[in-house]
N, C-alpha and C. Protein backbone atom coordinates (compact mmCIF):
# COMPACT_ATOMS: atom_id res chain seq x y z
N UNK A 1 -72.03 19.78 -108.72
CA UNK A 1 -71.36 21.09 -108.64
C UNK A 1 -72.30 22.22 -108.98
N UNK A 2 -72.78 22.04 -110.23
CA UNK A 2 -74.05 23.30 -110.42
C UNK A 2 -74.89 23.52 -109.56
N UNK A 3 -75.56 21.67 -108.64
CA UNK A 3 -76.29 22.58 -107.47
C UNK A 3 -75.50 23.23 -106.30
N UNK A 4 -74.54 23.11 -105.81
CA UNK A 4 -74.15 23.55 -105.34
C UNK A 4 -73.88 25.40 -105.07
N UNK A 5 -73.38 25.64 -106.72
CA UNK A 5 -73.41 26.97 -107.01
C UNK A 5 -74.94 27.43 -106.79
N UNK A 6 -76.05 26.80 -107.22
CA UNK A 6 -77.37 27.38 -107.03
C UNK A 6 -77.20 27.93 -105.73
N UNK A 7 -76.80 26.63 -105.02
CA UNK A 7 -77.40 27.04 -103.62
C UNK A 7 -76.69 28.09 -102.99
N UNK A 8 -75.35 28.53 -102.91
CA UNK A 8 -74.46 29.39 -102.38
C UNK A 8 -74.98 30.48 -103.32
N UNK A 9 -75.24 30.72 -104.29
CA UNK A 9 -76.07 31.57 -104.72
C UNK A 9 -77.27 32.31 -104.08
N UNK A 10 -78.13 31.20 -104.06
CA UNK A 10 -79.52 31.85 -103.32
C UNK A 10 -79.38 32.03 -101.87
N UNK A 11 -78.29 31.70 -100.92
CA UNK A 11 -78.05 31.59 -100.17
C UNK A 11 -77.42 33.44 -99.97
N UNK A 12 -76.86 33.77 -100.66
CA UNK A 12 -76.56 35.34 -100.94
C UNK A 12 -76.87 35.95 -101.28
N UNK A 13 -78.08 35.69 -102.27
CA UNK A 13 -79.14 36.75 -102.45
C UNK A 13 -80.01 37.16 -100.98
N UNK A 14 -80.41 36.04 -100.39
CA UNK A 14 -81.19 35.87 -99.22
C UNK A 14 -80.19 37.19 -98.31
N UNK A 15 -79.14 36.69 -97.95
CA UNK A 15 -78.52 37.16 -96.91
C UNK A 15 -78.59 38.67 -97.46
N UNK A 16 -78.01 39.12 -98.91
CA UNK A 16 -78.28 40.67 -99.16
C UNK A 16 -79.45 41.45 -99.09
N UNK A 17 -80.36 39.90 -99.12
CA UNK A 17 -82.26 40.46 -98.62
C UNK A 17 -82.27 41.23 -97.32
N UNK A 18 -81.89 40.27 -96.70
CA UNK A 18 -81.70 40.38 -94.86
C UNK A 18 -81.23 41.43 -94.75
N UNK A 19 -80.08 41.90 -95.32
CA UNK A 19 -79.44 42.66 -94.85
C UNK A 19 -79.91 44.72 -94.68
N UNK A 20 -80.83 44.40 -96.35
CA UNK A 20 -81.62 45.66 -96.62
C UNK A 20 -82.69 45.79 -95.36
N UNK A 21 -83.13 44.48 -94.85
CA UNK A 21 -84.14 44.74 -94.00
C UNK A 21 -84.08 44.72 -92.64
N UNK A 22 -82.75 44.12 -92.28
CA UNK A 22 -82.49 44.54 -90.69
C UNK A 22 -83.03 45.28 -90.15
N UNK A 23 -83.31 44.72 -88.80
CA UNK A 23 -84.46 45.78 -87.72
C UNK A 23 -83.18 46.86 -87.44
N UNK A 24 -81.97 46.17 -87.56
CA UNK A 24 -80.64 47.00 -86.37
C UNK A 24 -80.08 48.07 -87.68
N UNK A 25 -80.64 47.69 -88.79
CA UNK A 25 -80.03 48.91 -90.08
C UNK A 25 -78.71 48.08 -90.23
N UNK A 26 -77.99 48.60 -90.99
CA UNK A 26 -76.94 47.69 -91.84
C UNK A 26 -75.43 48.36 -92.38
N UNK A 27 -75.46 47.94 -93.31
CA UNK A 27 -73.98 48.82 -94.00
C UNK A 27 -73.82 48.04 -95.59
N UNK A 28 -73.79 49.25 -96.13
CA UNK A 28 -73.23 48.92 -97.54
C UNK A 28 -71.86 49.06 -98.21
N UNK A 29 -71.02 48.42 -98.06
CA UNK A 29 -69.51 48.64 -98.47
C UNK A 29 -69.33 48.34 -99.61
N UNK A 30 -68.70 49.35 -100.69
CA UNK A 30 -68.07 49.67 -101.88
C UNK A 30 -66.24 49.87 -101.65
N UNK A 31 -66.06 48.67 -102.14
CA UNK A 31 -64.66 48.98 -102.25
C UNK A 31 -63.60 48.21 -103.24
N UNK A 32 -62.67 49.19 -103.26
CA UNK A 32 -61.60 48.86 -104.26
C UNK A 32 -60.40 48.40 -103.25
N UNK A 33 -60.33 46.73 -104.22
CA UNK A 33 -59.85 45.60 -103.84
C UNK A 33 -58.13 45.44 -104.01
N UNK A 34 -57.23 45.71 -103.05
CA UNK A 34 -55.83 44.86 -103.45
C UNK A 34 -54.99 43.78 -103.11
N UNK A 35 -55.03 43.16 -103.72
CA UNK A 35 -54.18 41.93 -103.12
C UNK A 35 -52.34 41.35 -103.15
N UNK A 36 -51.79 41.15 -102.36
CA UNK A 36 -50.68 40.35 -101.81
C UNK A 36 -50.35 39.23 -102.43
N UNK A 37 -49.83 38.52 -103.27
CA UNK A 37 -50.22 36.49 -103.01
C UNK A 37 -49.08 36.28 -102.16
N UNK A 38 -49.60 35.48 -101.79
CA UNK A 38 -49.14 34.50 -100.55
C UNK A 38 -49.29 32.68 -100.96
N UNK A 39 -48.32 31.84 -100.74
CA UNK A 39 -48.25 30.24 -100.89
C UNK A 39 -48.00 30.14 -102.55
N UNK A 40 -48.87 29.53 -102.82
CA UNK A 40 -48.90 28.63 -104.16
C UNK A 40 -49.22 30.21 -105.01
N UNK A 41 -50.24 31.37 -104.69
CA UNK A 41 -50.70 31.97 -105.49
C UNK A 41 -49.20 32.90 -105.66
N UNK A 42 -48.64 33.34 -104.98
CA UNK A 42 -47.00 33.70 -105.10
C UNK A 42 -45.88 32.79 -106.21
N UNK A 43 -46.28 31.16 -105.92
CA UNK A 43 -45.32 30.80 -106.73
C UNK A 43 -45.74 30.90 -108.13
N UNK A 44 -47.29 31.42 -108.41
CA UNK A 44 -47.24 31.32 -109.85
C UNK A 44 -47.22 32.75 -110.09
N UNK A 45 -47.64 33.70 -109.53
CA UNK A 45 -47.57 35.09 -109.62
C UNK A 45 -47.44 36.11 -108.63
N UNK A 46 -46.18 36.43 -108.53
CA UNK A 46 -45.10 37.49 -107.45
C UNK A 46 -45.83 38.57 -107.16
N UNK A 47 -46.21 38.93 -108.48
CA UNK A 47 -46.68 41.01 -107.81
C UNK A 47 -48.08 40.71 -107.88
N UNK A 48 -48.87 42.15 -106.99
CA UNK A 48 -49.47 42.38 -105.96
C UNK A 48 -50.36 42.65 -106.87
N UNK A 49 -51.51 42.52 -106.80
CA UNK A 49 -52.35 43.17 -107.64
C UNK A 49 -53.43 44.31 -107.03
N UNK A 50 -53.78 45.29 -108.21
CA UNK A 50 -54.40 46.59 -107.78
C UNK A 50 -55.41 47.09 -108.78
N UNK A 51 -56.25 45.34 -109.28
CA UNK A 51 -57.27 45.69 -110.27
C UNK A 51 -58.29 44.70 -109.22
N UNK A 52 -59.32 45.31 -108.78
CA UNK A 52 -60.60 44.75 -108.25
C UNK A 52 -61.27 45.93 -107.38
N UNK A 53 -62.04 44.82 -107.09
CA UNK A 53 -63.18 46.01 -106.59
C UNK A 53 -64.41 44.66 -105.65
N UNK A 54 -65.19 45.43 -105.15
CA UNK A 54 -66.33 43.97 -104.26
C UNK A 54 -67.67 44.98 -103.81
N UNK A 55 -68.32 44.43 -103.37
CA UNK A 55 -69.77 45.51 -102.79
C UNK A 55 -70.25 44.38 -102.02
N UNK A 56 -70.49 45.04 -100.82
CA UNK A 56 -70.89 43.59 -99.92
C UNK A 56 -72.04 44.47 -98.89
N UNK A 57 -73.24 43.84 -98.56
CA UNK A 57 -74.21 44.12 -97.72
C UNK A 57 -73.89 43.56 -96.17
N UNK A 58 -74.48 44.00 -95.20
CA UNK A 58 -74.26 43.64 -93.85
C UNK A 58 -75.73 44.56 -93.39
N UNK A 59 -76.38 43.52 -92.49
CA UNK A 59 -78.04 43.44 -91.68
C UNK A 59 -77.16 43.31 -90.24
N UNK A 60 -77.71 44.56 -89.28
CA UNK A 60 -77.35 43.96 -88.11
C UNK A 60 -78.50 42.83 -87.40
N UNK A 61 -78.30 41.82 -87.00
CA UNK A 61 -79.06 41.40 -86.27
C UNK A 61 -79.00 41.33 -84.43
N UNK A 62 -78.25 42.02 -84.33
CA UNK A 62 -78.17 42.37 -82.92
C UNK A 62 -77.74 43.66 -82.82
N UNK A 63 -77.16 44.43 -81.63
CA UNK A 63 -76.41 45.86 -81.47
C UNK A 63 -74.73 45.95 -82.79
N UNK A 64 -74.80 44.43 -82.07
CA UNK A 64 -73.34 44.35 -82.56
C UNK A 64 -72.45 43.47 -83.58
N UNK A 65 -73.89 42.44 -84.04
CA UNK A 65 -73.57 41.49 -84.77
C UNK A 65 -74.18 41.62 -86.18
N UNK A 66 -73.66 41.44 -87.23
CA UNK A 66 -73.83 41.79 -88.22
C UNK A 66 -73.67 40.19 -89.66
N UNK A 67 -74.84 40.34 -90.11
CA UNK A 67 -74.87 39.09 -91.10
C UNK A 67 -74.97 39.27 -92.71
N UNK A 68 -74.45 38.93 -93.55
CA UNK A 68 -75.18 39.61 -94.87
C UNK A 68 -74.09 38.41 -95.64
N UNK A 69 -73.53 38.99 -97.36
CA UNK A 69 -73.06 38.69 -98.57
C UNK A 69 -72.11 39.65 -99.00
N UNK A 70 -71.03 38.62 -99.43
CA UNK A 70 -70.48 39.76 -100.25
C UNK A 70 -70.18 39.11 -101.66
N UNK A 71 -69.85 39.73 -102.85
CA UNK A 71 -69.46 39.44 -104.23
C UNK A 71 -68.14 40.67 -104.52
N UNK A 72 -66.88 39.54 -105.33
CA UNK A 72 -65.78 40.66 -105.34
C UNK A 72 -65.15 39.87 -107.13
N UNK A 73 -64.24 40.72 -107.35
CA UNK A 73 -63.60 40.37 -108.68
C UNK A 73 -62.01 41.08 -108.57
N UNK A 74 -61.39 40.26 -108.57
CA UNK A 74 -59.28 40.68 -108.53
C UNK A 74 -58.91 39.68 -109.20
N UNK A 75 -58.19 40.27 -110.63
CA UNK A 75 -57.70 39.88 -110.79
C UNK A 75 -55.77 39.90 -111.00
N UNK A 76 -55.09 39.54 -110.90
CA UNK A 76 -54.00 38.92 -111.35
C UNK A 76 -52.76 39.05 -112.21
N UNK A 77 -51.86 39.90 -112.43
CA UNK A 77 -51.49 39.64 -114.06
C UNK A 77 -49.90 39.73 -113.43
N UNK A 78 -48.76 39.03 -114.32
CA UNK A 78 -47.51 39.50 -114.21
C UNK A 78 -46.88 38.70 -115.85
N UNK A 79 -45.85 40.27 -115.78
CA UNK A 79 -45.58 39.64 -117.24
C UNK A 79 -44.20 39.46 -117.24
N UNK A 80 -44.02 38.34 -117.65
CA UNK A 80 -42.21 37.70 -117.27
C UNK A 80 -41.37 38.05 -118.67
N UNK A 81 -42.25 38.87 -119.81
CA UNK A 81 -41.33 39.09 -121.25
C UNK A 81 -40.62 37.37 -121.80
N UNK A 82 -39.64 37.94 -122.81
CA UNK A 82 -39.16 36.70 -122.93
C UNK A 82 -38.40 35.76 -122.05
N UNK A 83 -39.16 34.65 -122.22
CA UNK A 83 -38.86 33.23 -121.28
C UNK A 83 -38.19 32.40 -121.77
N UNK A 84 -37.19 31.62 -121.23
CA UNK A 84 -36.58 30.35 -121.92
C UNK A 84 -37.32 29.54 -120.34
N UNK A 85 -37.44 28.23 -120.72
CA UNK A 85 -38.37 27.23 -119.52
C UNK A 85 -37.84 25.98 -119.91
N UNK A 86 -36.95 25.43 -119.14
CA UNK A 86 -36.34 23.87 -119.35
C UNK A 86 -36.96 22.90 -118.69
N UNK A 87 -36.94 21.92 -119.24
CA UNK A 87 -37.67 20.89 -119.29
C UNK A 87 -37.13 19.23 -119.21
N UNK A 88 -37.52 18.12 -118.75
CA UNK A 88 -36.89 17.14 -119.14
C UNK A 88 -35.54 17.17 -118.56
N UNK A 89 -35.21 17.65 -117.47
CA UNK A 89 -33.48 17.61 -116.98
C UNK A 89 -32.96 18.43 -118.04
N UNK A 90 -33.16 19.53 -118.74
CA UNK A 90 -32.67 20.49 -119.92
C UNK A 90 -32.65 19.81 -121.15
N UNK A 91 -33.32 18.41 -121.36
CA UNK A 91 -33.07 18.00 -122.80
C UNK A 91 -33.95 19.03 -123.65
N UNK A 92 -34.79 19.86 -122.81
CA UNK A 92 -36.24 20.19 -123.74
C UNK A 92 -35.93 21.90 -123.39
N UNK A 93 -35.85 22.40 -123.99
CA UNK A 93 -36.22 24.27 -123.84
C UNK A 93 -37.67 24.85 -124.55
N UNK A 94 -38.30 25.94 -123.95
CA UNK A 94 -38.92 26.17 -124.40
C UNK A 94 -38.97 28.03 -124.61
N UNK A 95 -39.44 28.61 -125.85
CA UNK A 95 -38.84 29.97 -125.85
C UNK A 95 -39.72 30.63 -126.13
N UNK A 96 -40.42 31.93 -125.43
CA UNK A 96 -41.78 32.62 -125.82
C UNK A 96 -41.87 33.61 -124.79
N UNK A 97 -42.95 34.13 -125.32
CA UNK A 97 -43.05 35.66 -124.58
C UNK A 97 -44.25 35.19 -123.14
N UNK A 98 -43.56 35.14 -122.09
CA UNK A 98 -44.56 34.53 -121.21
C UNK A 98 -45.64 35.80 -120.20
N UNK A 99 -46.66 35.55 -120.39
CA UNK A 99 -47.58 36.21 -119.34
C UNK A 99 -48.69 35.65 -118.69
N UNK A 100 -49.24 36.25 -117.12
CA UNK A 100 -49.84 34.89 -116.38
C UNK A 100 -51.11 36.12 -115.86
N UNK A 101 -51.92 34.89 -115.81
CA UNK A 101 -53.25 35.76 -115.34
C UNK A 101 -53.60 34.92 -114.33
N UNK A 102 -54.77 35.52 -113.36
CA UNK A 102 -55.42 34.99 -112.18
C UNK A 102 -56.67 35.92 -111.95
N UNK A 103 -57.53 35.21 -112.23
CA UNK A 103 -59.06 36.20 -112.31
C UNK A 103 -59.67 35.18 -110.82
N UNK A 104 -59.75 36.12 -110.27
CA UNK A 104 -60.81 35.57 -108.98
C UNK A 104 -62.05 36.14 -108.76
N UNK A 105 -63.09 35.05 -108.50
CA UNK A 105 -64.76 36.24 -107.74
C UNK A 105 -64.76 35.40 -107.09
N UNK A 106 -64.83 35.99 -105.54
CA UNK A 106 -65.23 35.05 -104.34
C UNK A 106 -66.78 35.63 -104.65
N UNK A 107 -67.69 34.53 -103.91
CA UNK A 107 -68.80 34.79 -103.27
C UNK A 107 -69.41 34.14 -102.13
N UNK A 108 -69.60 34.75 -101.06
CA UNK A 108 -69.67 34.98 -99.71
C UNK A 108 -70.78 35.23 -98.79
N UNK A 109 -71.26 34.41 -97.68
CA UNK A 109 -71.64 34.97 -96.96
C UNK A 109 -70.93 35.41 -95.22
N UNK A 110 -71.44 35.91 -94.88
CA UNK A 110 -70.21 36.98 -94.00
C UNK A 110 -71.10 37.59 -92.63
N UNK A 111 -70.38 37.37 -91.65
CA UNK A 111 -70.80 37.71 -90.17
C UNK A 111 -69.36 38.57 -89.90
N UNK A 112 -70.39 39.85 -88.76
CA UNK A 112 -69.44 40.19 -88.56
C UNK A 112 -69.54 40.75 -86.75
N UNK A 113 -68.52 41.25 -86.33
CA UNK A 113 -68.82 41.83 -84.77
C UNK A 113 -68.28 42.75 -84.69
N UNK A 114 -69.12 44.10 -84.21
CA UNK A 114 -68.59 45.30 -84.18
C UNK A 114 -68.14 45.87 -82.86
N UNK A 115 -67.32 46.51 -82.33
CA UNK A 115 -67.07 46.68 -81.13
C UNK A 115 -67.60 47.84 -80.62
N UNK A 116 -67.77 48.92 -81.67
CA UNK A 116 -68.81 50.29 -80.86
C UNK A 116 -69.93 50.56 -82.02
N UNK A 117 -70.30 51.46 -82.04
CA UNK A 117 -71.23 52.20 -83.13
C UNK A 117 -71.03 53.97 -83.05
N UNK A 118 -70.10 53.94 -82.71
CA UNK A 118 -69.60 55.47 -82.80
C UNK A 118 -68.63 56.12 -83.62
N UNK A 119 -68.38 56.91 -83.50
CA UNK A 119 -67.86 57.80 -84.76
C UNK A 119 -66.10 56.87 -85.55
N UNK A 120 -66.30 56.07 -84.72
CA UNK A 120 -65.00 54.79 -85.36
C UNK A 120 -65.45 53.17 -85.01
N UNK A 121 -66.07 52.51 -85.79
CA UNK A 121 -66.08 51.32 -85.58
C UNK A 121 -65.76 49.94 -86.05
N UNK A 122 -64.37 49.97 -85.25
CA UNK A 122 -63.55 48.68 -85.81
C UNK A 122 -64.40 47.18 -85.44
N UNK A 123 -63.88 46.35 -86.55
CA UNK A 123 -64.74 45.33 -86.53
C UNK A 123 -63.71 44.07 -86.81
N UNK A 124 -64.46 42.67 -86.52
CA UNK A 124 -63.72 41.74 -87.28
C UNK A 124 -64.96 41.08 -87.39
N UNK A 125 -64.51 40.08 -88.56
CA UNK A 125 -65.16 38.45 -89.14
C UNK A 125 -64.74 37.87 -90.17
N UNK A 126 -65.87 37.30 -90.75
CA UNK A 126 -65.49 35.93 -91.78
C UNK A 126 -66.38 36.28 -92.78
N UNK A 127 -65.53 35.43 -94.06
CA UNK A 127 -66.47 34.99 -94.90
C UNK A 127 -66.42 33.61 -95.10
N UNK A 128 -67.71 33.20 -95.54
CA UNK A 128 -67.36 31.20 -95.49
C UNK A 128 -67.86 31.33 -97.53
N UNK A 129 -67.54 30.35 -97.56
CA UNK A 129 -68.07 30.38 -99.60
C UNK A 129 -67.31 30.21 -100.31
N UNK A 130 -67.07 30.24 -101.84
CA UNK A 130 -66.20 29.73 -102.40
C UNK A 130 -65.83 30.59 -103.36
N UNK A 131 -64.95 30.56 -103.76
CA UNK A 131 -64.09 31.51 -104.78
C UNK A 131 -64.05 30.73 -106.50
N UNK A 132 -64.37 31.50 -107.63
CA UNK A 132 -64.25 31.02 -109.09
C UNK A 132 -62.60 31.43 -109.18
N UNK A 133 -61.88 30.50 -109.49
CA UNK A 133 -60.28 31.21 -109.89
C UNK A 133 -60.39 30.48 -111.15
N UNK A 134 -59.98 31.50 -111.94
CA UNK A 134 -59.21 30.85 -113.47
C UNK A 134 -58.21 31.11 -113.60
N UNK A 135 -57.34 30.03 -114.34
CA UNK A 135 -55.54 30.77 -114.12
C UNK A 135 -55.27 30.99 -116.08
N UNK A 136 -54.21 31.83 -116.32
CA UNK A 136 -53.82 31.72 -117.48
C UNK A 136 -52.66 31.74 -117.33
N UNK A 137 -51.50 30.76 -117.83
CA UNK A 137 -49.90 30.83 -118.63
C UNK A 137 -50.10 30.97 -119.82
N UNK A 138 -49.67 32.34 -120.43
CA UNK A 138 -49.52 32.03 -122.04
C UNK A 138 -47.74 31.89 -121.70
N UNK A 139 -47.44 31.47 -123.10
CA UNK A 139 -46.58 31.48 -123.64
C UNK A 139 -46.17 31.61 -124.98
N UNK A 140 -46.14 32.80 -125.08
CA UNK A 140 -46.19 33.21 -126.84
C UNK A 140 -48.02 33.39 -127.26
N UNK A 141 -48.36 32.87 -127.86
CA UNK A 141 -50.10 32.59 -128.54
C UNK A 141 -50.98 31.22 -128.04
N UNK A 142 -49.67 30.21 -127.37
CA UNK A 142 -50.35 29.29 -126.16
C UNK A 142 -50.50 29.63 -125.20
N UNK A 143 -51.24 28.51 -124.69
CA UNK A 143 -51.80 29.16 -122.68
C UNK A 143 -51.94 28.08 -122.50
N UNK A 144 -51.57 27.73 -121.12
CA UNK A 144 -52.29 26.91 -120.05
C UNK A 144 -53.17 27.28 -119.06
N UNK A 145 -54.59 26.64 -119.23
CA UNK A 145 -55.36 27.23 -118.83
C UNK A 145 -56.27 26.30 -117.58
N UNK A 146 -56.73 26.84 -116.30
CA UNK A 146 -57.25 25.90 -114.75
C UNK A 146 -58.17 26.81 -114.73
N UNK A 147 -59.28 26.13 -114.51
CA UNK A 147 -60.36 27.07 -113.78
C UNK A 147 -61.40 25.78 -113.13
N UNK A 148 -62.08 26.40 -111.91
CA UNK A 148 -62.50 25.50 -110.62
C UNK A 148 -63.44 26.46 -109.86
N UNK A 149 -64.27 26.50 -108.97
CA UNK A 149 -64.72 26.30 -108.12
C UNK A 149 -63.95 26.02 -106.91
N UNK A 150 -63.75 26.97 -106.34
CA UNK A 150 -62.83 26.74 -104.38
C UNK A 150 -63.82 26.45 -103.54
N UNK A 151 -63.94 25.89 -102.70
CA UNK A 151 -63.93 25.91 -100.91
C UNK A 151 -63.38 27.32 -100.47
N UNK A 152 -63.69 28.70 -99.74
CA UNK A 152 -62.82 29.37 -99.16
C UNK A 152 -63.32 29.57 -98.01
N UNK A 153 -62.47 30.51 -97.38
CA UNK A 153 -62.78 31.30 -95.89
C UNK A 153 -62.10 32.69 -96.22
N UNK A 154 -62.26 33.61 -96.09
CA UNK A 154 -61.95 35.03 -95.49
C UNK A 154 -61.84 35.79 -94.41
N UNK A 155 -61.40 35.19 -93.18
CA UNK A 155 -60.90 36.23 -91.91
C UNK A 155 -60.66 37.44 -92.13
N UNK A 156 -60.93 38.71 -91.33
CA UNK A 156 -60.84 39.86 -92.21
C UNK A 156 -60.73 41.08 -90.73
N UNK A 157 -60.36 41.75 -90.53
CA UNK A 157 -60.67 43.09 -89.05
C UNK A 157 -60.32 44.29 -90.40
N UNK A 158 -61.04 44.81 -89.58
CA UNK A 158 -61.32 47.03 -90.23
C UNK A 158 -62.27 47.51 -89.33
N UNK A 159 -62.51 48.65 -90.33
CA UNK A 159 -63.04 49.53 -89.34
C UNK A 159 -63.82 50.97 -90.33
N UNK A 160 -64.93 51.25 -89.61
CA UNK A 160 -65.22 52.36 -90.76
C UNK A 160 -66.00 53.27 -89.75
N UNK A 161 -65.11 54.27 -90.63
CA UNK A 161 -65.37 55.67 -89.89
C UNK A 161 -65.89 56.70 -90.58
N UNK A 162 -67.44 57.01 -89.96
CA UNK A 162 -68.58 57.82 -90.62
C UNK A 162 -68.29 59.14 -90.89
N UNK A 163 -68.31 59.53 -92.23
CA UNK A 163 -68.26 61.04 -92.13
C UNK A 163 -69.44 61.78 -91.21
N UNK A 164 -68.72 63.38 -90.84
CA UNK A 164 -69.17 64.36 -89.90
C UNK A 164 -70.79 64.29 -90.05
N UNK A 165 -71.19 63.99 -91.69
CA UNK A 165 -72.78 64.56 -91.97
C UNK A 165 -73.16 63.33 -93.17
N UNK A 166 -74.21 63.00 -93.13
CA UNK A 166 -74.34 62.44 -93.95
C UNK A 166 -74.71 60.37 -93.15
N UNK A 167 -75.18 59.30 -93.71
CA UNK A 167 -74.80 58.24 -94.07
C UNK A 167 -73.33 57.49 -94.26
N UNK A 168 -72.75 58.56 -94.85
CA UNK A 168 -71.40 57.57 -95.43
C UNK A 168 -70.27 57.67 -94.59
N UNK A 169 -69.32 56.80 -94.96
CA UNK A 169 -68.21 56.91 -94.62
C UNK A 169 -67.16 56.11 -95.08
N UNK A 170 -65.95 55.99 -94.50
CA UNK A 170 -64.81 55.40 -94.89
C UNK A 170 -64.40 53.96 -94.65
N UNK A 171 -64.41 52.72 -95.28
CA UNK A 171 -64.06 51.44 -94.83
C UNK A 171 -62.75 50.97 -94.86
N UNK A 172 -62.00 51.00 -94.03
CA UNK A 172 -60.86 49.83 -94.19
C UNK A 172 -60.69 48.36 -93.61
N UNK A 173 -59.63 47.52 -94.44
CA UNK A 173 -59.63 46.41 -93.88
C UNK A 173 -58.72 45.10 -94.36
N UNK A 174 -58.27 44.39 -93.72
CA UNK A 174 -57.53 43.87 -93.96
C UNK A 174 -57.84 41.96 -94.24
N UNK A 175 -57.77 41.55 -94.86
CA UNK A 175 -59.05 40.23 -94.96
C UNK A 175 -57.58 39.35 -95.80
N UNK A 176 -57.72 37.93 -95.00
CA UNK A 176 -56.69 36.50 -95.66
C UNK A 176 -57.33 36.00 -96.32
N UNK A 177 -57.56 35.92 -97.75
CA UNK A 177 -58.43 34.99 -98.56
C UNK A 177 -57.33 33.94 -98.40
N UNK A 178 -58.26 32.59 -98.71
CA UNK A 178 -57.93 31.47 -98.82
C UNK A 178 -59.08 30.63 -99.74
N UNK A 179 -58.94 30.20 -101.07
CA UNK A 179 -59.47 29.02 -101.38
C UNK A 179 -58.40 28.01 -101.51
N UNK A 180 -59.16 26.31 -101.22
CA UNK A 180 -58.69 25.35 -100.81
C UNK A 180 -58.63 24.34 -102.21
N UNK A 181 -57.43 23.51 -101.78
CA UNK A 181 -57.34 22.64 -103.34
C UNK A 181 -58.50 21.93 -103.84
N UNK A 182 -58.37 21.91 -105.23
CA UNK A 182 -59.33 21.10 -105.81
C UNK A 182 -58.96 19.77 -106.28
N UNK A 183 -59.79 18.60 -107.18
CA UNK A 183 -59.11 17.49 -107.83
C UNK A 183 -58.10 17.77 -108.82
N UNK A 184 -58.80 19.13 -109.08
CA UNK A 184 -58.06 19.61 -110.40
C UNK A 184 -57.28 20.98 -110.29
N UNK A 185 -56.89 21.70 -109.03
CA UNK A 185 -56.58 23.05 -109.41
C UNK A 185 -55.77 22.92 -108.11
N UNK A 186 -54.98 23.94 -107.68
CA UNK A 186 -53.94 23.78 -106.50
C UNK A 186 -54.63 25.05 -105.71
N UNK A 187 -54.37 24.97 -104.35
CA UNK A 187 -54.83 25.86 -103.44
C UNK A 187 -54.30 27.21 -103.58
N UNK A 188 -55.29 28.50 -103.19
CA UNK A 188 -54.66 29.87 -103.29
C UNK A 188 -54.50 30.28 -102.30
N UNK A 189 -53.81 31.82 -102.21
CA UNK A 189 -54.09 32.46 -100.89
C UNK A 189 -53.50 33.67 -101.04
N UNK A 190 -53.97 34.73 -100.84
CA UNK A 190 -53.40 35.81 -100.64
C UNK A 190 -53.90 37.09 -99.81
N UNK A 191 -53.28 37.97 -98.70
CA UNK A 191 -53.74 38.82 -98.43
C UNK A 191 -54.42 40.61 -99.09
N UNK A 192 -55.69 40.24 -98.63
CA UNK A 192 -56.42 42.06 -99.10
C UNK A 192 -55.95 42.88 -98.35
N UNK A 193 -55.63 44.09 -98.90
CA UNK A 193 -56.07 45.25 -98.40
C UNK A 193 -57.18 45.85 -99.63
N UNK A 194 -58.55 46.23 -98.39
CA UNK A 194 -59.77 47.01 -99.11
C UNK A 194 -60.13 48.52 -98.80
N UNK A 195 -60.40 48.99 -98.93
CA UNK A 195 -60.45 50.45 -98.96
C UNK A 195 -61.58 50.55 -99.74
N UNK A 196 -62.72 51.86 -99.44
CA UNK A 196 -63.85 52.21 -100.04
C UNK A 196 -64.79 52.86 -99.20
N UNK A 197 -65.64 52.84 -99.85
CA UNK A 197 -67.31 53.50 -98.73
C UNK A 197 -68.27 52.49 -98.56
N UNK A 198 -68.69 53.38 -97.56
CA UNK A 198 -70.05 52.37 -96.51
C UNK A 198 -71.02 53.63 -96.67
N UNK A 199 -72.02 52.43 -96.96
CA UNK A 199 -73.07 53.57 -96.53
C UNK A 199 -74.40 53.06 -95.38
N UNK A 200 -73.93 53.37 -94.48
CA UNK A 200 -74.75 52.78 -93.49
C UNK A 200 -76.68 53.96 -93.32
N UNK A 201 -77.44 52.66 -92.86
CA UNK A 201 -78.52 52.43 -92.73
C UNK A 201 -79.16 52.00 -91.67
C-alpha cells in the first residue's frame, strides 16, 4: 500500500511538472469545493457539504487535449444532537450526543478535452486515482472511527470563461466522485459542484 501511494504520488507531481511546461500552455484552477452525497456516503451523512477547496494543474498537449493533477480536501459533518440507537432487536439502547464526520483528499491525475479556446470554453474529463476518506461517528466522547485508501474515478464537464483582460478567469463544473470499496471501508460517492479561478498560461 505505501508503494503504491509513492507511486500515485510521483506520478502527480510529474503530471503538475508537465503541466507548467506544456508547449500548448495550460490552466491553473483554484477552487472552492461542494459536495452532494449520494449511495452509501448519504446513508451515513444526508447534508451537503460546503467546506473544501482543490487546485489542480492542466498542460495542453494538443489544441484541445489537456493532461495534468489535481489535489482536493471536503470534508463532511452532520450533527444528529441527541440520539437514542437500538440495538440487538431493541434489547440494547444506546443514548448520546451523536455527530459524524467525513474528511476526504482525492489525488488525481486528470485528462481533459476542450471544445473551443475562446472567450467560453466548456470542457469534459476524468480523474483516475484514489481518494484518503476517514469517517468519524462520535457518540457522546466515543467514536467510531474507518479510514482507507480508495480506488476512484471522477467524471466531471465545465467550462471556464476568461475575463475581458488579464490571464484569469472563471471555472465551473460539475464532477461524480466515486471511491470504490475497500476490505475494510464501504464505497463512497457523491456529486461536486466547483466553482473558482483559472489562471491560464
Amino acid at each position: 500500500m505505501k508503494k503504491n501511494k509513492l507511486i500515485l504520488t510521483s506520478i502527480f507531481v510529474v503530471l503538475l511538472g508537465l503541466s507548467s511546461f506544456a508547449q500548448g500552455g495550460g490552466i491553473w484552477n483554484f477552487d472552492w469545493n461542494m459536495g452532494f452525497p449520494m449511495g452509501n456516503t448519504k446513508d451515513f451523512i444526508g447534508k451537503p457539504s460546503f467546506r473544501g477547496f482543490s487546485i489542480e494543474g492542466r498542460g495542453f498537449v494538443t489544441e484541445k487535449i489537456a493532461i495534468g493533477g489535481i489535489g482536493a480536501w471536503n470534508v463532511f459533518y452532520e450533527n444528529n444532537g441527541n440520539t437514542t440507537i437500538v440495538e440487538n432487536e431493541g434489547t440494547r439502547k444506546i443514548y448520546g450526543y451523536q455527530r459524524k464526520y467525513l474528511n476526504v483528499m482525492p489525488l488525481m491525475v486528470t485528462a481533459h478535452y476542450y471544445f473551443s479556446q475562446g472567450s467560453v470554453q466548456p470542457y469534459f474529463g476524468a480523474g483516475l486515482g484514489t481518494y484518503y476518506i476517514e469517517s468519524r461517528d462520535f457518540m457522546g466522547i466515543y467514536y467510531l472511527q474507518g479510514k482507507d485508501w480508495h480506488f476512484g474515478i471522477a467524471p466531471e464537464v465545465g467550462v471556464v470563461m476568461p475575463f475581458n483582460s488579464g490571464n484569469a478567469g472563471l471555472n465551473v463544473n460539475f464532477k461524480y466522485n466515486m471511491a470504490a470499496k475497500t476490505k475494510k471501508e464501504p464505497s463512497y460517492s457523491w456529486l461536486g459542484l466547483n466553482i473558482g479561478l483559472s489562471y491560464l498560461f
